[in-house]
PDB file of N, CA and C in Angstrom:
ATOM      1  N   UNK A   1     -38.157   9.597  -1.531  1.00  0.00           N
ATOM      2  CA  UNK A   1     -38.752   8.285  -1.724  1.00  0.00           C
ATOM      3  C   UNK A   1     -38.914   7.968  -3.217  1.00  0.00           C
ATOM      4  N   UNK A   2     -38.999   8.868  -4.187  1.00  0.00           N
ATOM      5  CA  UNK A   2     -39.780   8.592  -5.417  1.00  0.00           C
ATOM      6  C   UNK A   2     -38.408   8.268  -5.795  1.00  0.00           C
ATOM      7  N   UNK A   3     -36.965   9.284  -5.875  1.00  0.00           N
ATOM      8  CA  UNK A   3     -35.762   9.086  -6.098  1.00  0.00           C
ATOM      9  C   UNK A   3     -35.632   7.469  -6.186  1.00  0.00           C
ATOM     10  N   UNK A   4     -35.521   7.307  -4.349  1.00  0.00           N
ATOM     11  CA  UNK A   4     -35.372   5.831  -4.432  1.00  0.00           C
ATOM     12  C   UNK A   4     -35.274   4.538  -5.392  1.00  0.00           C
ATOM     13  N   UNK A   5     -37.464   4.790  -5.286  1.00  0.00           N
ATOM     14  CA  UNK A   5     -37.714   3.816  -6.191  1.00  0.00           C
ATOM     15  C   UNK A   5     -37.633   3.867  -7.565  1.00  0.00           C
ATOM     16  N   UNK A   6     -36.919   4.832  -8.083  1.00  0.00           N
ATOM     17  CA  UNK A   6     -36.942   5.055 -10.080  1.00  0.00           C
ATOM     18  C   UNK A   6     -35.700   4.218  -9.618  1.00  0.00           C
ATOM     19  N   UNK A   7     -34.855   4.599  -8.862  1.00  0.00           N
ATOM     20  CA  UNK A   7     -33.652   4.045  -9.065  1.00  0.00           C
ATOM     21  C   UNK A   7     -33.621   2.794  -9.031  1.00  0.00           C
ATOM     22  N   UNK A   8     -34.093   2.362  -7.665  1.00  0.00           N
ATOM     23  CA  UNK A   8     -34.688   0.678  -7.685  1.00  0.00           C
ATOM     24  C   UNK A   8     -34.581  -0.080  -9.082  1.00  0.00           C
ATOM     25  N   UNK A   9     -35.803   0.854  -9.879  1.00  0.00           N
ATOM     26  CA  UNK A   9     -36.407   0.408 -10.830  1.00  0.00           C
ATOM     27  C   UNK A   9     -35.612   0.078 -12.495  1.00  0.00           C
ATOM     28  N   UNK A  10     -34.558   1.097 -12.231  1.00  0.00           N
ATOM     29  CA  UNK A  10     -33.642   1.323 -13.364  1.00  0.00           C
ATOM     30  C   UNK A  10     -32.533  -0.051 -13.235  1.00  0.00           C
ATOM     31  N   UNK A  11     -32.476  -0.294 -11.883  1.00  0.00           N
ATOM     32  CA  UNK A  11     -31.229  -1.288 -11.591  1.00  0.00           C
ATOM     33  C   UNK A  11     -32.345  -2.403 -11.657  1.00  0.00           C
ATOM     34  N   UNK A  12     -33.276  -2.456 -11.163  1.00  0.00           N
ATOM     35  CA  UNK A  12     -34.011  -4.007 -11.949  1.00  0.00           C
ATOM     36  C   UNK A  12     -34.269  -4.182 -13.166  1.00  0.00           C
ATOM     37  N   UNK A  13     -34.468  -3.104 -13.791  1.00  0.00           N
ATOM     38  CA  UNK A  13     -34.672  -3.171 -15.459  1.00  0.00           C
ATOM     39  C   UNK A  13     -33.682  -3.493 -16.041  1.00  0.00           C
ATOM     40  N   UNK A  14     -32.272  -3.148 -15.854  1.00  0.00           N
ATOM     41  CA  UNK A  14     -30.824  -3.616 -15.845  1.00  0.00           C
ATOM     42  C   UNK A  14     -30.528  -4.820 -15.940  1.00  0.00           C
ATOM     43  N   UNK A  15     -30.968  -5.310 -14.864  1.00  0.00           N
ATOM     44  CA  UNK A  15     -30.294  -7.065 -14.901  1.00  0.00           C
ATOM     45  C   UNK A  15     -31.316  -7.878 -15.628  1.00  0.00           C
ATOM     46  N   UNK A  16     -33.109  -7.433 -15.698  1.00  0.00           N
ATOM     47  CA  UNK A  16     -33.719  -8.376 -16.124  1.00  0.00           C
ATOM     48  C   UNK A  16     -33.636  -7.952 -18.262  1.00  0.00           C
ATOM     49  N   UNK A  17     -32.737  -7.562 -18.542  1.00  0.00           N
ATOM     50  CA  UNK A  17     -32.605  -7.125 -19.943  1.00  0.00           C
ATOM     51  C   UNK A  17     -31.584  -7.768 -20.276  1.00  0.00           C
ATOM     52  N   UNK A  18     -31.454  -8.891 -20.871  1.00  0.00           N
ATOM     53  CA  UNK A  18     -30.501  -9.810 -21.033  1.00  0.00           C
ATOM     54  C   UNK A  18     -29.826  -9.193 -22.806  1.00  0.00           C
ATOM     55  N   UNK A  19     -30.644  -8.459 -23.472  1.00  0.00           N
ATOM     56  CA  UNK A  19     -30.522  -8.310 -24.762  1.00  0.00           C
ATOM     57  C   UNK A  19     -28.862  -7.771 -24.890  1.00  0.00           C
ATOM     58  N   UNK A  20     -28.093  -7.631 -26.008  1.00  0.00           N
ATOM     59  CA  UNK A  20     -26.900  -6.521 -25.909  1.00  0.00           C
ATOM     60  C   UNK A  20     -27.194  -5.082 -26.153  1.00  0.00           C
ATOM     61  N   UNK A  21     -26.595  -4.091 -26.584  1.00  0.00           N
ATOM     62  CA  UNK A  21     -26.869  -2.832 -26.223  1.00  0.00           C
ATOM     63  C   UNK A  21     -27.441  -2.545 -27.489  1.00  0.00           C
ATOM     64  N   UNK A  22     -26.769  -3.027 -28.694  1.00  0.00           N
ATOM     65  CA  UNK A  22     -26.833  -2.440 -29.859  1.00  0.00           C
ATOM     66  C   UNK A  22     -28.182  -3.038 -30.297  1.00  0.00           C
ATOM     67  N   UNK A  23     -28.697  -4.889 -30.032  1.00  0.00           N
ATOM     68  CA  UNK A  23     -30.195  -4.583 -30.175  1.00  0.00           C
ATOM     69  C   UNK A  23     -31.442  -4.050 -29.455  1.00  0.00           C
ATOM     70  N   UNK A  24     -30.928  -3.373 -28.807  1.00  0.00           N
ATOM     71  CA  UNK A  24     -31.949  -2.671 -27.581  1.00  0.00           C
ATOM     72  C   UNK A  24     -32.529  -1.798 -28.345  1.00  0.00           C
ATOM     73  N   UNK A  25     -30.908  -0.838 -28.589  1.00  0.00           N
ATOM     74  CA  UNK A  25     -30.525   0.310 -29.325  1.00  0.00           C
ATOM     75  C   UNK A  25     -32.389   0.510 -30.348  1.00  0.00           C
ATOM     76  N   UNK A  26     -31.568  -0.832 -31.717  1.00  0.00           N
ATOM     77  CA  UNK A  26     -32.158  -0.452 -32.719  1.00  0.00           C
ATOM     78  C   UNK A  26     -33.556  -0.843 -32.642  1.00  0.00           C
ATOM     79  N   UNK A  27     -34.247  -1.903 -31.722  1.00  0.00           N
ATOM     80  CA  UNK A  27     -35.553  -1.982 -31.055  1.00  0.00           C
ATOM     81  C   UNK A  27     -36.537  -0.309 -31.093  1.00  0.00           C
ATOM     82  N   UNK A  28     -35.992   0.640 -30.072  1.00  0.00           N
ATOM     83  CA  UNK A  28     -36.255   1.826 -30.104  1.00  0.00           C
ATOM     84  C   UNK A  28     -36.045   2.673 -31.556  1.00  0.00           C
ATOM     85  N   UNK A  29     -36.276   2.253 -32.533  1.00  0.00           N
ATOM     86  CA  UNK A  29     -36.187   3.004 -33.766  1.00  0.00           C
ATOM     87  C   UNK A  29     -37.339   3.014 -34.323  1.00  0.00           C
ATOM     88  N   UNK A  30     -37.836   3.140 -34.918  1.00  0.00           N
ATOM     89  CA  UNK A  30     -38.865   3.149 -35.964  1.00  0.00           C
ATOM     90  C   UNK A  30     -38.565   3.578 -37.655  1.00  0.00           C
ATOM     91  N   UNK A  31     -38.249   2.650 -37.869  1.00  0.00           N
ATOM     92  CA  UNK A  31     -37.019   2.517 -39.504  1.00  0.00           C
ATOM     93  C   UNK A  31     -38.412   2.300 -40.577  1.00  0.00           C
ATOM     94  N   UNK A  32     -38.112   3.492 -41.247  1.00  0.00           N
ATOM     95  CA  UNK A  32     -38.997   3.731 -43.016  1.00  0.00           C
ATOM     96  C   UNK A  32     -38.323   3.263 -43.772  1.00  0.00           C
ATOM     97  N   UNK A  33     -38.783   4.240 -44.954  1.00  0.00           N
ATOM     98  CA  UNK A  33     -37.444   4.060 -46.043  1.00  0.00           C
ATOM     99  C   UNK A  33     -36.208   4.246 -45.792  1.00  0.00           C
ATOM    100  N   UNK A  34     -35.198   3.925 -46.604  1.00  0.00           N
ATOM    101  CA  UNK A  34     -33.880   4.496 -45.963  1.00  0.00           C
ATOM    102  C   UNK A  34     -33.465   5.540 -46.351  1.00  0.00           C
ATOM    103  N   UNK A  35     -34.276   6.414 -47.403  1.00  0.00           N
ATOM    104  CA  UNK A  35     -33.880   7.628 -47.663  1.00  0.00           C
ATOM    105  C   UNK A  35     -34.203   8.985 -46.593  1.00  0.00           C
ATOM    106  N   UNK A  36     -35.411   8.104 -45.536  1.00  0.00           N
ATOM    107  CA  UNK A  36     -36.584   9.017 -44.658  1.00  0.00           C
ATOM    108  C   UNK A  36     -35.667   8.919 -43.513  1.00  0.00           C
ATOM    109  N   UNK A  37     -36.229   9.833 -42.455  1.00  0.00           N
ATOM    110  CA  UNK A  37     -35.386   9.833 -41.109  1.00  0.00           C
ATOM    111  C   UNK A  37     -36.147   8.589 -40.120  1.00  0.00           C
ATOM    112  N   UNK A  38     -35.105   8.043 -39.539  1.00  0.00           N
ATOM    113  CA  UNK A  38     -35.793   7.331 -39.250  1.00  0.00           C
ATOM    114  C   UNK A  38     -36.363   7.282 -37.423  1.00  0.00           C
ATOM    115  N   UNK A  39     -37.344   7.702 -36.695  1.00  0.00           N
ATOM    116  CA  UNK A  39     -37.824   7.842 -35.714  1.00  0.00           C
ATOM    117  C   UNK A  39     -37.685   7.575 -34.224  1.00  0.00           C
ATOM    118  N   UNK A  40     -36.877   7.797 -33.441  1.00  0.00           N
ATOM    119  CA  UNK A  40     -36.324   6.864 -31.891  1.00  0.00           C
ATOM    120  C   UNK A  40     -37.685   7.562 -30.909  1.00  0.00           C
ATOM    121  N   UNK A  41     -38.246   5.868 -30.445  1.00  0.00           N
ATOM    122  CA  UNK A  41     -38.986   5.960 -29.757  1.00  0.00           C
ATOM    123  C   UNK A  41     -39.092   5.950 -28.266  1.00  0.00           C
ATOM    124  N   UNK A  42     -37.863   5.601 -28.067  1.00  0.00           N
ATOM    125  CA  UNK A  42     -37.336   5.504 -26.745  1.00  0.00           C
ATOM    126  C   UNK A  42     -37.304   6.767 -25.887  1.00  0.00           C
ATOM    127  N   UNK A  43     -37.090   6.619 -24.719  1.00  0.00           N
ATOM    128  CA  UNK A  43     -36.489   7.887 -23.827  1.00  0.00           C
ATOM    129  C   UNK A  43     -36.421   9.287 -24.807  1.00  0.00           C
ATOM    130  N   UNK A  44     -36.710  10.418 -24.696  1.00  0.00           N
ATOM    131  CA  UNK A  44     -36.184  11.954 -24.742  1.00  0.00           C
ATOM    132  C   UNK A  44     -36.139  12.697 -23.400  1.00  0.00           C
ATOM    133  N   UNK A  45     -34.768  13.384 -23.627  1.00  0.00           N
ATOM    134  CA  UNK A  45     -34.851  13.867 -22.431  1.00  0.00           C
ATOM    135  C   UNK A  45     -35.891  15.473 -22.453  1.00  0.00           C
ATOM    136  N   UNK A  46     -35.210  16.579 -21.398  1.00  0.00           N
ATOM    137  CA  UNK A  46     -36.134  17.638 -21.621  1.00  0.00           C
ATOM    138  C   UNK A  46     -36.140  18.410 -22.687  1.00  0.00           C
ATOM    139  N   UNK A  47     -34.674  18.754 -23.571  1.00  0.00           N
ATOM    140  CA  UNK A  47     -34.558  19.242 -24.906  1.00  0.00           C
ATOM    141  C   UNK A  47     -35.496  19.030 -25.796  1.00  0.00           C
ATOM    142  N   UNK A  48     -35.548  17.122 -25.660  1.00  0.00           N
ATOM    143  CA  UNK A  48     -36.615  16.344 -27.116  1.00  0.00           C
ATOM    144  C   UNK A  48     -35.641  15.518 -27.706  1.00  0.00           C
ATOM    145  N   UNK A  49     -34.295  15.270 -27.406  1.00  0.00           N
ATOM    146  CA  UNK A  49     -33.040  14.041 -27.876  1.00  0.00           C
ATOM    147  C   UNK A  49     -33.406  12.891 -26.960  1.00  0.00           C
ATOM    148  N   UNK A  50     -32.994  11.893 -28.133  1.00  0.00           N
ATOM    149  CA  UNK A  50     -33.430  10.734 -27.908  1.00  0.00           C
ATOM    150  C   UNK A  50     -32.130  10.297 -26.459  1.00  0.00           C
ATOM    151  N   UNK A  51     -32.632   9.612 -25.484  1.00  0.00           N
ATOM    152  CA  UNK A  51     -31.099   9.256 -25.104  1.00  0.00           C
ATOM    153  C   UNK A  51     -31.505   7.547 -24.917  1.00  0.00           C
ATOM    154  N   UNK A  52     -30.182   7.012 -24.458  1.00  0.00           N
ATOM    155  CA  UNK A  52     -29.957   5.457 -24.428  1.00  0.00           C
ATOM    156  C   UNK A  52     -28.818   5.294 -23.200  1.00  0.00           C
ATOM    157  N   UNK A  53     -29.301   4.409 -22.585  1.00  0.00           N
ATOM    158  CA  UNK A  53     -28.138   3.810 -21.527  1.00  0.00           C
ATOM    159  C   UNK A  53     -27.681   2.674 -21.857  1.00  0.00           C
ATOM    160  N   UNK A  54     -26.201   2.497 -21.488  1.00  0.00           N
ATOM    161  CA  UNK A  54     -25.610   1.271 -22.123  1.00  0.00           C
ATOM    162  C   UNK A  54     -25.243   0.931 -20.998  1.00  0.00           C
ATOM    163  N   UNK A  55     -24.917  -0.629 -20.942  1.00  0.00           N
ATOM    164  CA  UNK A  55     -24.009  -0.812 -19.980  1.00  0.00           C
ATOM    165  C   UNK A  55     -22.763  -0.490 -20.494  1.00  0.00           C
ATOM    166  N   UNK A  56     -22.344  -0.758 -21.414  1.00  0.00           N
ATOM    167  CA  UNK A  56     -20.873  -0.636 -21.267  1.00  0.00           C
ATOM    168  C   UNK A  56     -20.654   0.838 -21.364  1.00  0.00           C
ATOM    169  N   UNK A  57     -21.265   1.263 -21.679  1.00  0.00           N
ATOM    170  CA  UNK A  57     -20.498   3.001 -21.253  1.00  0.00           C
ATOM    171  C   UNK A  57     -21.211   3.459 -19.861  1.00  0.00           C
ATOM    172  N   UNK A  58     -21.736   2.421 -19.181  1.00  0.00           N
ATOM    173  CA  UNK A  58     -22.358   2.638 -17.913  1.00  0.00           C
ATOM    174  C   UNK A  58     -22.916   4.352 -17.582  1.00  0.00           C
ATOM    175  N   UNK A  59     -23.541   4.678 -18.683  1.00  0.00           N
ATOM    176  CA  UNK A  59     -23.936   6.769 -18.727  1.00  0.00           C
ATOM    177  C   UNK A  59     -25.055   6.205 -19.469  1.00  0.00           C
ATOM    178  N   UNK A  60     -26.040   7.349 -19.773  1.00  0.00           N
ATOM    179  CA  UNK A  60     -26.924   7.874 -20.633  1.00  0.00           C
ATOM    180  C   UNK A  60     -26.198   8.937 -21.706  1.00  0.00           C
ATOM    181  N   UNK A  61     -26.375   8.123 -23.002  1.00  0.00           N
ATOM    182  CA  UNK A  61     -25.791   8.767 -24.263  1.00  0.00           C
ATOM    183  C   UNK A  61     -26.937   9.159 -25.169  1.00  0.00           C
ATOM    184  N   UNK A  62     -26.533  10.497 -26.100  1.00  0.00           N
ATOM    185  CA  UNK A  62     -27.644  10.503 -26.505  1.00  0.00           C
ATOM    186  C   UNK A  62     -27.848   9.975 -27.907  1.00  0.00           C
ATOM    187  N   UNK A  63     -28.954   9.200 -28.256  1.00  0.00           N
ATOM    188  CA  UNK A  63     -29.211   8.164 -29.234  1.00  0.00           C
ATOM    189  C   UNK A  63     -28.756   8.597 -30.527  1.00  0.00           C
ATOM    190  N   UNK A  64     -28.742   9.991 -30.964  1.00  0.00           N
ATOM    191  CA  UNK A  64     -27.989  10.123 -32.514  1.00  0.00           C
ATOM    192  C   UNK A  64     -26.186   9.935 -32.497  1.00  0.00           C
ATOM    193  N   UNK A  65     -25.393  10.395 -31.134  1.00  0.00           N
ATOM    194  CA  UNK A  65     -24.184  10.015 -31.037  1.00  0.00           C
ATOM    195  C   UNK A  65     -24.223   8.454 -31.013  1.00  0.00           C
ATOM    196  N   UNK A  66     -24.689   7.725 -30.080  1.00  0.00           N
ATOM    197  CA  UNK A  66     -24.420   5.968 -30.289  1.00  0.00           C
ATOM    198  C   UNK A  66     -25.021   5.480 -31.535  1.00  0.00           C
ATOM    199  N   UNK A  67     -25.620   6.551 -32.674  1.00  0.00           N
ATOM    200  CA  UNK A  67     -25.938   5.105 -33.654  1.00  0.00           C
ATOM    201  C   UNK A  67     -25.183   5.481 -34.698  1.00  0.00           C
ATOM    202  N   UNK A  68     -24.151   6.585 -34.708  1.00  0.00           N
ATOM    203  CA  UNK A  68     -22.995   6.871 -36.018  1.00  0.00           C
ATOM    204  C   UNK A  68     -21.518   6.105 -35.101  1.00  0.00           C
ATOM    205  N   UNK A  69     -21.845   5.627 -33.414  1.00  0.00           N
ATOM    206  CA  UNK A  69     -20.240   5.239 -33.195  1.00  0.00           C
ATOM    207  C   UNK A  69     -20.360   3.830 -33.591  1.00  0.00           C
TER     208      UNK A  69
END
């Protein structure tokens, strides 16, 4: 049941997110100086990496690979 409804929940969060990927992306950052690292606030999985779902790569990527592609 819980399965279910995350899933539910992921595919309504989906369509009601009209934004594109890349400002979602940088939304979830937390940007200092530019010499400093700069912080993703979004999702980590169990490691502690940031991850991000796109639509167009329709997966969960993890956030330091999508912000050097």
């Amino acid at each position: 049941m819980a399965d279910t409804m995350r899933r539910w929940k992921l595919q309504h969060r989906r369509k009601s997110n009209p934004k594109d990927p890349e400002q979602r992306f940088w939304a979830m950052v937390r940007k200092t100086a530019p010499a400093d690292c700069w912080e993703w606030t979004g999702h980590r999985n169990s490691q502690g990496y940031g991850t991000f779902r796109t639509r167009s790569f329709g997966a969960v990527v993890n956030a330091h690979r999508y912000a050097v592609w």
